[in-house]
PDB file of N, CA and C in Angstrom:
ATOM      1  N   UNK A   1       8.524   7.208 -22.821  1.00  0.00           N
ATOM      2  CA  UNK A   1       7.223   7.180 -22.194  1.00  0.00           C
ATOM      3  C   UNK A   1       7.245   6.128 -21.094  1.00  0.00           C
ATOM      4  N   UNK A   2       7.157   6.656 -20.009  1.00  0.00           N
ATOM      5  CA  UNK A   2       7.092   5.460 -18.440  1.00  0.00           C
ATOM      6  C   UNK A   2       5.643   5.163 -18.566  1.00  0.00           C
ATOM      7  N   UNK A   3       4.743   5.200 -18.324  1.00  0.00           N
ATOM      8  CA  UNK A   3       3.496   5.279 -18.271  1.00  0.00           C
ATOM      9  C   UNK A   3       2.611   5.518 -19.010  1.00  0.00           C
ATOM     10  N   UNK A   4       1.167   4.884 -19.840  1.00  0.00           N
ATOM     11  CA  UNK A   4       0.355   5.619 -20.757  1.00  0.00           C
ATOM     12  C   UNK A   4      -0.896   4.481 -20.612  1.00  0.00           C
ATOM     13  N   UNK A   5      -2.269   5.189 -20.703  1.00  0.00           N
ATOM     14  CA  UNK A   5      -3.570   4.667 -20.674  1.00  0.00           C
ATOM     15  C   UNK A   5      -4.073   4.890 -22.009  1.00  0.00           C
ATOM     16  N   UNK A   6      -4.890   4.334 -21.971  1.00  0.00           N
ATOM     17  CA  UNK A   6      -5.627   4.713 -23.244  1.00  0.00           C
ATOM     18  C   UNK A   6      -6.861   3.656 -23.411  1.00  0.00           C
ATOM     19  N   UNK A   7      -7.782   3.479 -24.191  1.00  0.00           N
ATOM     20  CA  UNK A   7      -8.630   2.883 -24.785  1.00  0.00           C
ATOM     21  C   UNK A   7      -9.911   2.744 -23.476  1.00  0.00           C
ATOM     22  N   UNK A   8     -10.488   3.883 -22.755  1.00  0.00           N
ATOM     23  CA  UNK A   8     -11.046   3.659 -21.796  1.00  0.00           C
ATOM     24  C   UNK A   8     -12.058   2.982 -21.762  1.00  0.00           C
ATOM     25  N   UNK A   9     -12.580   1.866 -21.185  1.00  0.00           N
ATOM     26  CA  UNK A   9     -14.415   1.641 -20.747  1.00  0.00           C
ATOM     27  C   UNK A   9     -14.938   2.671 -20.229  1.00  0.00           C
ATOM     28  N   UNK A  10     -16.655   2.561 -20.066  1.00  0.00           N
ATOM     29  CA  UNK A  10     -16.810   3.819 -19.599  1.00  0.00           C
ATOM     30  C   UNK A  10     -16.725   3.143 -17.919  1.00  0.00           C
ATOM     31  N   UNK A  11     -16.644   4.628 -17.364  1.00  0.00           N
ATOM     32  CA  UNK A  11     -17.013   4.712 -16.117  1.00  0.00           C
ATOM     33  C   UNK A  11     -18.353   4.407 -15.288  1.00  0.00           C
ATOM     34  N   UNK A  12     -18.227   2.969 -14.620  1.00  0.00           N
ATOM     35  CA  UNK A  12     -19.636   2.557 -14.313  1.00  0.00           C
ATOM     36  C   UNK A  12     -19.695   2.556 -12.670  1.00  0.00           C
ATOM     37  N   UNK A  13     -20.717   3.093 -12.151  1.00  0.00           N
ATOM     38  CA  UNK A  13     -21.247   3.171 -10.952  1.00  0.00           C
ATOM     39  C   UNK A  13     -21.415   1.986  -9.990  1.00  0.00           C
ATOM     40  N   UNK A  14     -20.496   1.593  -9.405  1.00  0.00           N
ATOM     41  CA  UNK A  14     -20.732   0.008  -8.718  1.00  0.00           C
ATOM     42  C   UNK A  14     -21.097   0.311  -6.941  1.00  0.00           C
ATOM     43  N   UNK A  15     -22.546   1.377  -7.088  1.00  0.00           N
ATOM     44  CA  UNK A  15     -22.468   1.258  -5.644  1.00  0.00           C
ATOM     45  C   UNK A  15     -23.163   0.741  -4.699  1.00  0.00           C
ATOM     46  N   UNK A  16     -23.674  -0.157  -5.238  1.00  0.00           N
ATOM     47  CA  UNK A  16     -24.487  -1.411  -4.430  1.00  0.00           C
ATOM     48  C   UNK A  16     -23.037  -1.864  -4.357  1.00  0.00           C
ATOM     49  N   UNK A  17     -22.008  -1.953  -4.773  1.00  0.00           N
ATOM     50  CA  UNK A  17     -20.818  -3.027  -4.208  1.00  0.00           C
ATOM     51  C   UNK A  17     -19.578  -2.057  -3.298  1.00  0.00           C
ATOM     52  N   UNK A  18     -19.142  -1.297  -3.829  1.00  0.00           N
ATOM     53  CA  UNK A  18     -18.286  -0.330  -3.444  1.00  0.00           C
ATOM     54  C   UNK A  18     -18.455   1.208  -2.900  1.00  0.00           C
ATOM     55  N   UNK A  19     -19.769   1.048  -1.900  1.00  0.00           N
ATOM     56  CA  UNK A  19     -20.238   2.574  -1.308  1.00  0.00           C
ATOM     57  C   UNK A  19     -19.754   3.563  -1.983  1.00  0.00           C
ATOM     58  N   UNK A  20     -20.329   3.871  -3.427  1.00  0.00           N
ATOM     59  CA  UNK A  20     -20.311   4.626  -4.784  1.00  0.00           C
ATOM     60  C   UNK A  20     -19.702   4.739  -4.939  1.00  0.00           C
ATOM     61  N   UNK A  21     -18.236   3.690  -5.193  1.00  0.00           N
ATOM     62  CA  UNK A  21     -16.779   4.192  -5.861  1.00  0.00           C
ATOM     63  C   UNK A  21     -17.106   3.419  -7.520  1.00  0.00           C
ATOM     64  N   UNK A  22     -16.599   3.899  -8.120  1.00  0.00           N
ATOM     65  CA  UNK A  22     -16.277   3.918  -9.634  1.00  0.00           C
ATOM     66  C   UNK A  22     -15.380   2.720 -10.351  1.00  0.00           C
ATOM     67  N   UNK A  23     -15.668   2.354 -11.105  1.00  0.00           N
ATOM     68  CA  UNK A  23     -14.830   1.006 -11.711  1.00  0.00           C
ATOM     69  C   UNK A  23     -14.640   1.449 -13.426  1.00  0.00           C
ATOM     70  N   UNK A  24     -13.443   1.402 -13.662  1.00  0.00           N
ATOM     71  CA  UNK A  24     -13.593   1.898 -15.091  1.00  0.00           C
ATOM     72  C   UNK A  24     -11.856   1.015 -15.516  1.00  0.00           C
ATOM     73  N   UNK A  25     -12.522   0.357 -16.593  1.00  0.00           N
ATOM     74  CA  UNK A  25     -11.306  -0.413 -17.413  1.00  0.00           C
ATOM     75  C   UNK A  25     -10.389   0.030 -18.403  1.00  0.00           C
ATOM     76  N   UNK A  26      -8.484  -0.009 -18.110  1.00  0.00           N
ATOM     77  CA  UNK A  26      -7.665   0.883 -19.079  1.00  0.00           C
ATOM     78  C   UNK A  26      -7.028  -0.091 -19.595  1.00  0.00           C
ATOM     79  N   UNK A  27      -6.657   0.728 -20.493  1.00  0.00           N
ATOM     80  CA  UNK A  27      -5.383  -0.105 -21.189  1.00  0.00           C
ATOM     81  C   UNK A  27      -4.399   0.251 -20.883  1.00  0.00           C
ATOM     82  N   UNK A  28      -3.104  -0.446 -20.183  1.00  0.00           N
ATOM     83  CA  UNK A  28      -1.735   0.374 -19.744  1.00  0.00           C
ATOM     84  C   UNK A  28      -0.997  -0.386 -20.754  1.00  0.00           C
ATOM     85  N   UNK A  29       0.088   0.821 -20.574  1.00  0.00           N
ATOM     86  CA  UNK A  29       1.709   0.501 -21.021  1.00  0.00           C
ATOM     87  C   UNK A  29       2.532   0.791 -19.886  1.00  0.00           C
ATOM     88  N   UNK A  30       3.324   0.543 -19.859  1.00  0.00           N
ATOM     89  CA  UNK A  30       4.459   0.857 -18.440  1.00  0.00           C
ATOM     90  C   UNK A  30       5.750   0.408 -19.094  1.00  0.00           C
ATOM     91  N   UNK A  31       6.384   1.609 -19.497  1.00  0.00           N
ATOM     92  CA  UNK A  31       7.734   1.582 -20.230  1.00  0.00           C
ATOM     93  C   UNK A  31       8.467   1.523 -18.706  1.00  0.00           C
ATOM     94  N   UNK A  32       9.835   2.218 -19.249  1.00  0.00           N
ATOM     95  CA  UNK A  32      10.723   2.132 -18.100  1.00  0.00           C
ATOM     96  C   UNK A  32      10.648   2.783 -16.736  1.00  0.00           C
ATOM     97  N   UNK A  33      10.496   1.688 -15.651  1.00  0.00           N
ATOM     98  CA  UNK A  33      10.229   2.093 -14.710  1.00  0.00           C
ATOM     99  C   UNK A  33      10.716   2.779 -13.378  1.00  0.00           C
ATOM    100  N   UNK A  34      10.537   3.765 -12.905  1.00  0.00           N
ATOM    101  CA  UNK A  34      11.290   4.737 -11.735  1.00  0.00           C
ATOM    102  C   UNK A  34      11.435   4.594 -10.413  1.00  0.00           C
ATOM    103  N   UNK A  35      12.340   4.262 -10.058  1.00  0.00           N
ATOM    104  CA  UNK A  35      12.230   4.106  -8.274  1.00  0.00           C
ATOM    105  C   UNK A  35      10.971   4.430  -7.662  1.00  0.00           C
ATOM    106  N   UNK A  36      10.500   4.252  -6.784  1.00  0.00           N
ATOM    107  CA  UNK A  36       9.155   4.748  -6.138  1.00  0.00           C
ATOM    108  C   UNK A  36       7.866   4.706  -6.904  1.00  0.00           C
ATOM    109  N   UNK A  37       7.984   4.417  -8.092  1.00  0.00           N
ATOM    110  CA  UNK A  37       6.404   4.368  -8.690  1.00  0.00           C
ATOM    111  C   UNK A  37       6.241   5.406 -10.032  1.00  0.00           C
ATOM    112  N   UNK A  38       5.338   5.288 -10.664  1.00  0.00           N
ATOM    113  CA  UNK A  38       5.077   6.002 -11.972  1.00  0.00           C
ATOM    114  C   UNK A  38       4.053   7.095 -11.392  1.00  0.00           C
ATOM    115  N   UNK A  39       4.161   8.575 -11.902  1.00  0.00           N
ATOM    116  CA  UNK A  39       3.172   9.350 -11.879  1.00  0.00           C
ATOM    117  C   UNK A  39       1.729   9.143 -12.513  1.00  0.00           C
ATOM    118  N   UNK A  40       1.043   8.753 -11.305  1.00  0.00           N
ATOM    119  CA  UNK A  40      -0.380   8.710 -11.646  1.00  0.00           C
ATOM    120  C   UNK A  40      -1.451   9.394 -11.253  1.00  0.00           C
ATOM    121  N   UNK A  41      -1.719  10.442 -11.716  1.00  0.00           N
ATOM    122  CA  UNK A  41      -2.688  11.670 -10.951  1.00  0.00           C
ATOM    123  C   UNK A  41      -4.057  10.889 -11.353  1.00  0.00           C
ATOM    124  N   UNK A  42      -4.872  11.246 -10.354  1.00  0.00           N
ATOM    125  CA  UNK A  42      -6.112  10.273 -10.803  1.00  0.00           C
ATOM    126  C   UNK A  42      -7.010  11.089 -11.930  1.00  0.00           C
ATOM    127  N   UNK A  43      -6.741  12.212 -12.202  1.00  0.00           N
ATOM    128  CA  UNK A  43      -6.963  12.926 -13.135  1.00  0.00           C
ATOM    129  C   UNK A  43      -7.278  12.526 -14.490  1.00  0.00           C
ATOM    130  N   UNK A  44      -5.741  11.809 -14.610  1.00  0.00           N
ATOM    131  CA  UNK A  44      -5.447  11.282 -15.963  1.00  0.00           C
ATOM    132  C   UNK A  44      -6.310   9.902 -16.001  1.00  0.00           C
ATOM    133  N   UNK A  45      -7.321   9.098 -15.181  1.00  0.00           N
ATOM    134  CA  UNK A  45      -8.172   8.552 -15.776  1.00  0.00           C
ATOM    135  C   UNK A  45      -8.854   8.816 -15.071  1.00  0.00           C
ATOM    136  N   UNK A  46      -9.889   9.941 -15.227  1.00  0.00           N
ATOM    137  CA  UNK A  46     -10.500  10.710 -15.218  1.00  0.00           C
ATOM    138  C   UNK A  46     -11.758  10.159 -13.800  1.00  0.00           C
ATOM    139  N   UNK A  47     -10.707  10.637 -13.058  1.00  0.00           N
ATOM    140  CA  UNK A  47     -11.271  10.632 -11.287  1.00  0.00           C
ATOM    141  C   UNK A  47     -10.959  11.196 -10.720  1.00  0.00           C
ATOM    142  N   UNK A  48     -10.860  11.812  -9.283  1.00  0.00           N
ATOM    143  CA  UNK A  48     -10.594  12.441  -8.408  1.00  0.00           C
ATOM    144  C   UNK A  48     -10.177  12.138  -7.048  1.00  0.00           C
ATOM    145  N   UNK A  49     -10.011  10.376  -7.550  1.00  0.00           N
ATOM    146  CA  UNK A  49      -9.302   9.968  -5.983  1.00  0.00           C
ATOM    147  C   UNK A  49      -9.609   8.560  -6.240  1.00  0.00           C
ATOM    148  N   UNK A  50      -8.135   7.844  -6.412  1.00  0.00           N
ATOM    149  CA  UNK A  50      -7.973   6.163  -7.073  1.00  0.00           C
ATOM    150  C   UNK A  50      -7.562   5.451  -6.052  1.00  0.00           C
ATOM    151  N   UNK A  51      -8.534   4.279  -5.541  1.00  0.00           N
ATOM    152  CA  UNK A  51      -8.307   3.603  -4.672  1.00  0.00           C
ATOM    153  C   UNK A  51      -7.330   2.303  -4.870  1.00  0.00           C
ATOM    154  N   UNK A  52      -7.799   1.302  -5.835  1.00  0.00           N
ATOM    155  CA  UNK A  52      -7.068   0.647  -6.318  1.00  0.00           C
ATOM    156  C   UNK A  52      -6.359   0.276  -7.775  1.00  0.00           C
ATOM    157  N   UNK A  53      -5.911  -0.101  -8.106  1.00  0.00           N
ATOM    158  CA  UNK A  53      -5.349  -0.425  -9.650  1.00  0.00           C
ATOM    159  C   UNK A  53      -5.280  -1.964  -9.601  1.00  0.00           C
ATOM    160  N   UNK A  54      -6.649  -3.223 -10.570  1.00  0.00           N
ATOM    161  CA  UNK A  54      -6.488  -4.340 -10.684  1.00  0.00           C
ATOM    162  C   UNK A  54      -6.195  -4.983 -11.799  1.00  0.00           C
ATOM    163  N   UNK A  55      -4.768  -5.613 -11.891  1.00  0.00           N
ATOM    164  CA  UNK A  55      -4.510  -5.939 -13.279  1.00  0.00           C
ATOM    165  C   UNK A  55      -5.557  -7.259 -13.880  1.00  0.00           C
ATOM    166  N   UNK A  56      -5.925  -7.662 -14.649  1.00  0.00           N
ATOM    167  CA  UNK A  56      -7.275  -8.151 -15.535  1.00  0.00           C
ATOM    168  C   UNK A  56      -6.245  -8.985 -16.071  1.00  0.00           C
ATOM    169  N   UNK A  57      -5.439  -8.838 -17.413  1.00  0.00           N
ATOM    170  CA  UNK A  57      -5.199  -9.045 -18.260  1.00  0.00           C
ATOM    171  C   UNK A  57      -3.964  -8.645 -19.198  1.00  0.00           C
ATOM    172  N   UNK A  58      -3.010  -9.809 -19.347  1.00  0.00           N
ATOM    173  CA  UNK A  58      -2.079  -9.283 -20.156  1.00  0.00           C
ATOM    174  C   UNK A  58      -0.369  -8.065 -19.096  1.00  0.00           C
ATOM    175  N   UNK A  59      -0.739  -8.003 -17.764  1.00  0.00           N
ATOM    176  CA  UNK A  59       0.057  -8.245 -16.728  1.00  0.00           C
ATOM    177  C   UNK A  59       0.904  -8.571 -16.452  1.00  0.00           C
ATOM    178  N   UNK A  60       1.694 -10.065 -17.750  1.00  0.00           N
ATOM    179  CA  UNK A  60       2.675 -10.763 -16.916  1.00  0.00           C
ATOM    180  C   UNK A  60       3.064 -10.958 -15.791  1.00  0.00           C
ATOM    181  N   UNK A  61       2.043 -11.410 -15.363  1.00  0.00           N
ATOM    182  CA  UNK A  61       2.144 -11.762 -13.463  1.00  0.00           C
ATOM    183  C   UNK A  61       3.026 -10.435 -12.419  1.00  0.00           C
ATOM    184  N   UNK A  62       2.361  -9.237 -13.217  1.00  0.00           N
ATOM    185  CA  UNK A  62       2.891  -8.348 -12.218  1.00  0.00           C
ATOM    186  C   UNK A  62       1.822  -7.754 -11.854  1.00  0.00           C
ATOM    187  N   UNK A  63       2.308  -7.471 -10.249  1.00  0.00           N
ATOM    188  CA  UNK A  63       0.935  -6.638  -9.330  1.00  0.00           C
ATOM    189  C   UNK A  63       1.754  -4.823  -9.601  1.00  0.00           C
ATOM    190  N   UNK A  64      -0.242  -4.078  -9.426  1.00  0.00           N
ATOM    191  CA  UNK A  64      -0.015  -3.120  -9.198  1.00  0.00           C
ATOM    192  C   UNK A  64      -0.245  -2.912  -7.361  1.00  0.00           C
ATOM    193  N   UNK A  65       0.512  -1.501  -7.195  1.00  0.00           N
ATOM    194  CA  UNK A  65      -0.390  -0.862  -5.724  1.00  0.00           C
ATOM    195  C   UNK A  65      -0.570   0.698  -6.424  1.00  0.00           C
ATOM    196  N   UNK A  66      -1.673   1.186  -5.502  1.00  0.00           N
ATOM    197  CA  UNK A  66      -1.764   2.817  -5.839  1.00  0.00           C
ATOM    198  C   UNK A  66      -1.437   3.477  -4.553  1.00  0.00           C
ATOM    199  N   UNK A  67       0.059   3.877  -4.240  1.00  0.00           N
ATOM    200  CA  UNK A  67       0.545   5.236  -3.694  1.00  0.00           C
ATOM    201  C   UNK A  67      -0.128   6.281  -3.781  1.00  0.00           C
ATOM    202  N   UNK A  68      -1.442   6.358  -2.446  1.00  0.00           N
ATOM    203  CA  UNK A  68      -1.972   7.641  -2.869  1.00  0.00           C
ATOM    204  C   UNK A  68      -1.736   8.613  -2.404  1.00  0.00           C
ATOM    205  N   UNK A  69      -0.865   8.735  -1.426  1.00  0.00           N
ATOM    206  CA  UNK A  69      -0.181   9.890  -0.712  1.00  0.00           C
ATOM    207  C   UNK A  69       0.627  10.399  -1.862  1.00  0.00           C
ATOM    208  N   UNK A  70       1.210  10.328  -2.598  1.00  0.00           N
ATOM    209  CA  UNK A  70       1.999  10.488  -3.883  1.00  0.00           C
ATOM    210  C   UNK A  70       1.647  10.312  -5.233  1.00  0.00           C
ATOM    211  N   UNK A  71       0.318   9.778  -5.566  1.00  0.00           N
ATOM    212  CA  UNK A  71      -0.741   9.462  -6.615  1.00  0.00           C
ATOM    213  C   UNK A  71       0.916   8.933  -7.624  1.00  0.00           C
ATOM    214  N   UNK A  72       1.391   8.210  -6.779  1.00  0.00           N
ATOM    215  CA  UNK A  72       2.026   6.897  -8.259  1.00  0.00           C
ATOM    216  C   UNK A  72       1.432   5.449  -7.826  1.00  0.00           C
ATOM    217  N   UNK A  73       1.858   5.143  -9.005  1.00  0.00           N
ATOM    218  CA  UNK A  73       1.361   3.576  -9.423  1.00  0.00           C
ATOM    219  C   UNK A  73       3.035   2.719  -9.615  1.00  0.00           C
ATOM    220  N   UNK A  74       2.700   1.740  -8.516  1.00  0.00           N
ATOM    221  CA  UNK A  74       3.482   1.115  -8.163  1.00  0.00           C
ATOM    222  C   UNK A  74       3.751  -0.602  -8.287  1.00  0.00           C
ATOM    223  N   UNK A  75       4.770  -1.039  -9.048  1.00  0.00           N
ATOM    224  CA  UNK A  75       4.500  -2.148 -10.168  1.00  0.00           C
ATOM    225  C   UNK A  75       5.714  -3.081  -9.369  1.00  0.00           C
ATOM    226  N   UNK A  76       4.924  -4.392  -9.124  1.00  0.00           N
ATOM    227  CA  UNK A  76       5.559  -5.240  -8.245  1.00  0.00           C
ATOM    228  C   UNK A  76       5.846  -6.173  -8.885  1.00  0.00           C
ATOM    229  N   UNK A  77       6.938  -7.574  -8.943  1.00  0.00           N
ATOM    230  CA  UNK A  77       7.023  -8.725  -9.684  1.00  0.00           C
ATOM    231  C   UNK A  77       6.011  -9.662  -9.182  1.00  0.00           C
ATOM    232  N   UNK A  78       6.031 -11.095  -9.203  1.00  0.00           N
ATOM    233  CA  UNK A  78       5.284 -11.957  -9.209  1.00  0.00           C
ATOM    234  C   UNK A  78       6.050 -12.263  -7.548  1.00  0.00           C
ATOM    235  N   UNK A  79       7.112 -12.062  -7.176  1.00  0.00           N
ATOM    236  CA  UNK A  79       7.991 -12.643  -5.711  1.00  0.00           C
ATOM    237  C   UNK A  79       7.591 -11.265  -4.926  1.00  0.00           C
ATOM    238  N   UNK A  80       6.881 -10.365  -5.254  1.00  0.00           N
ATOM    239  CA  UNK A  80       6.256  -9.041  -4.239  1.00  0.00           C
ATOM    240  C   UNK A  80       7.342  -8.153  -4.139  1.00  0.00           C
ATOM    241  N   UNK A  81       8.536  -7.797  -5.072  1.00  0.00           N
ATOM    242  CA  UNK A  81       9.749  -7.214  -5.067  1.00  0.00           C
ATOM    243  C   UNK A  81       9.393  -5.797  -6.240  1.00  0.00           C
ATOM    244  N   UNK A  82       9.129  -4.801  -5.714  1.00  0.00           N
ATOM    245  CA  UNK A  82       8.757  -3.706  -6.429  1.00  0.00           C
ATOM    246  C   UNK A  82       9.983  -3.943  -8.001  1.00  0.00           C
ATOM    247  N   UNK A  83       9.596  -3.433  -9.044  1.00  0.00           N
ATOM    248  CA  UNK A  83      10.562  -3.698 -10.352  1.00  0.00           C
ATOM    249  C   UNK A  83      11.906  -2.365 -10.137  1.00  0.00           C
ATOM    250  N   UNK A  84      12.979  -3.331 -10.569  1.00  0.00           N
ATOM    251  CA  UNK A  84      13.928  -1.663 -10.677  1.00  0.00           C
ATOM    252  C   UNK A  84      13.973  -0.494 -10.900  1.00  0.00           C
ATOM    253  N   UNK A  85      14.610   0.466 -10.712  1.00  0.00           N
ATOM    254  CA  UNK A  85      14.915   1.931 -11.768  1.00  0.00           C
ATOM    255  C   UNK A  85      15.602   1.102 -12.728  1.00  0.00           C
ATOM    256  N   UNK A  86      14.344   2.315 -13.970  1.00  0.00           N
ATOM    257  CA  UNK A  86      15.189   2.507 -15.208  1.00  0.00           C
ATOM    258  C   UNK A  86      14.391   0.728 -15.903  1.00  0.00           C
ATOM    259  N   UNK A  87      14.165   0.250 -15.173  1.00  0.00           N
ATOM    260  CA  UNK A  87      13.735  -1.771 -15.812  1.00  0.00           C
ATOM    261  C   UNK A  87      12.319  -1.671 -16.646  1.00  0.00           C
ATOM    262  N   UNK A  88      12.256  -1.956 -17.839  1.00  0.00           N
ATOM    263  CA  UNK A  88      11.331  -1.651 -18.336  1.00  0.00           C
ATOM    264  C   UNK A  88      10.523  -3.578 -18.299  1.00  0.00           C
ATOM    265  N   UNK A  89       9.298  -3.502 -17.761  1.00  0.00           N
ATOM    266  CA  UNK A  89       8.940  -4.616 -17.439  1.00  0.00           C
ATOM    267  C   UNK A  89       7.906  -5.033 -18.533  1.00  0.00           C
ATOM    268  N   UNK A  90       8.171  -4.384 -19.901  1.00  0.00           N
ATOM    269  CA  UNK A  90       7.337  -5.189 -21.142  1.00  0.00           C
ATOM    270  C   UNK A  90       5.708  -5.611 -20.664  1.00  0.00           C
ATOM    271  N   UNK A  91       5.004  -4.732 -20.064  1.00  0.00           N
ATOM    272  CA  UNK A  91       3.817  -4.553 -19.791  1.00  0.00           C
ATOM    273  C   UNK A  91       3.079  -3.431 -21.263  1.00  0.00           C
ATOM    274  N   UNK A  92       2.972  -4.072 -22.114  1.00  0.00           N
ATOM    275  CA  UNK A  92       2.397  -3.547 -23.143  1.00  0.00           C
ATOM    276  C   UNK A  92       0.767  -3.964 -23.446  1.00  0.00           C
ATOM    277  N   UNK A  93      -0.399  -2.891 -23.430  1.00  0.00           N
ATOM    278  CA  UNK A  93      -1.588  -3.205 -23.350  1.00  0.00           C
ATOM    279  C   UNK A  93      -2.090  -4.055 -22.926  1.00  0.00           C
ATOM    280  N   UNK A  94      -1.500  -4.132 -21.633  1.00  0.00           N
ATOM    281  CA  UNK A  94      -2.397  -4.070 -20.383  1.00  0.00           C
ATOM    282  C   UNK A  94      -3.809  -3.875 -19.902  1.00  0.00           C
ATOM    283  N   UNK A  95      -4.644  -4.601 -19.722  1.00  0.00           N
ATOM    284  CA  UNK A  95      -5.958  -4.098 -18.888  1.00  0.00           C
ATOM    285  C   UNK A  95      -6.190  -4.421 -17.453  1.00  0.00           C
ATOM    286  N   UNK A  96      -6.651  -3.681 -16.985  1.00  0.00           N
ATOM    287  CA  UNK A  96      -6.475  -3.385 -15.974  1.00  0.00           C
ATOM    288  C   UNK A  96      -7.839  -2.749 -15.313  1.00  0.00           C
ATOM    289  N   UNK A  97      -8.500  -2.268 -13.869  1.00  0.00           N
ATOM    290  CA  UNK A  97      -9.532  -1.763 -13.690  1.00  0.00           C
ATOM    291  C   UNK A  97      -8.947  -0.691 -12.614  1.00  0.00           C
ATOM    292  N   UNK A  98      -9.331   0.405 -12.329  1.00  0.00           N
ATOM    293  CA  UNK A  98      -8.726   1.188 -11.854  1.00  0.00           C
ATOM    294  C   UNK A  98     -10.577   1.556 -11.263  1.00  0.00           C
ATOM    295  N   UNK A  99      -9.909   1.830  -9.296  1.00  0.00           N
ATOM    296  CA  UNK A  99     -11.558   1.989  -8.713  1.00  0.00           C
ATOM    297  C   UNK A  99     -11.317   2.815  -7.944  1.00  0.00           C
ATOM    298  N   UNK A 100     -12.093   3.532  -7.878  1.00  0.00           N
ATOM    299  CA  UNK A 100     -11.856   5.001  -6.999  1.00  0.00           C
ATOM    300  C   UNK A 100     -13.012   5.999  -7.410  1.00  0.00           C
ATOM    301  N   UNK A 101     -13.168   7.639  -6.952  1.00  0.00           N
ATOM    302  CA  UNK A 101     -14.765   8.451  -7.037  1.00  0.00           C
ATOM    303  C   UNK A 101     -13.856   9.260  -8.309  1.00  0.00           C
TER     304      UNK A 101
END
C-alpha cells in the first residue's frame, strides 16, 4: 500500500476565507514511495478538484505538494528534495488538511 486516507473530518465550507473552497482533515499513511508522486484522485477524498495538501501533524518534517495536472501527491524532505523511488518515509497517521471544491 503507497498511499491510504482514512478517518475523515467532515467537510467544512471556509468561504469567507477561501472563495468557497473546502477544508477537510485526513489521516495519511504513505508507504513506499514512487518517482513522481503517489496517485491522488481528488475523488478519493471526496472532492472534485484539490488545491492544496497541509501537513498538521505527525509529518516528520515532511512537506506535501499536489500535482494537479497528474492528481499525485508529492512528498518532499525537510532540505525540499522530493523522497526516493521505492523509500518508504514512515509517515504513519498522518493529519493533514487537504483544500480544494
Amino acid at each position: 500500500m503507497a498511499l491510504a486516507f482514512s478517518a475523515p473530518k467532515p467537510i467544512v465550507s471556509v468561504s469567507s476565507l477561501l472563495n468557497g473552497r473546502r477544508c477537510a482533515q485526513w489521516t495519511l499513511t504513505v508507504g513506499a514511495y514512487v518517482t513522481d508522486g503517489l496517485a491522488l484522485a481528488p475523488a478519493t477524498v471526496g472532492m472534485t478538484e484539490i488545491d492544496v495538501v497541509i501537513p498538521i501533524r505527525g509529518c516528520k518534517g515532511f512537506a506535501f505538494d499536489y500535482d494537479r495536472t497528474n492528481d499525485k501527491l508529492l512528498v518532499y524532505t525537510s532540505g525540499g528534495t522530493q523522497v526516493g523511488n521505492a523509500v518508504d518515509p514512515g509517515i504513519n497517521a498522518a493529519q493533514v488538511w487537504i483544500i480544494g471544491s
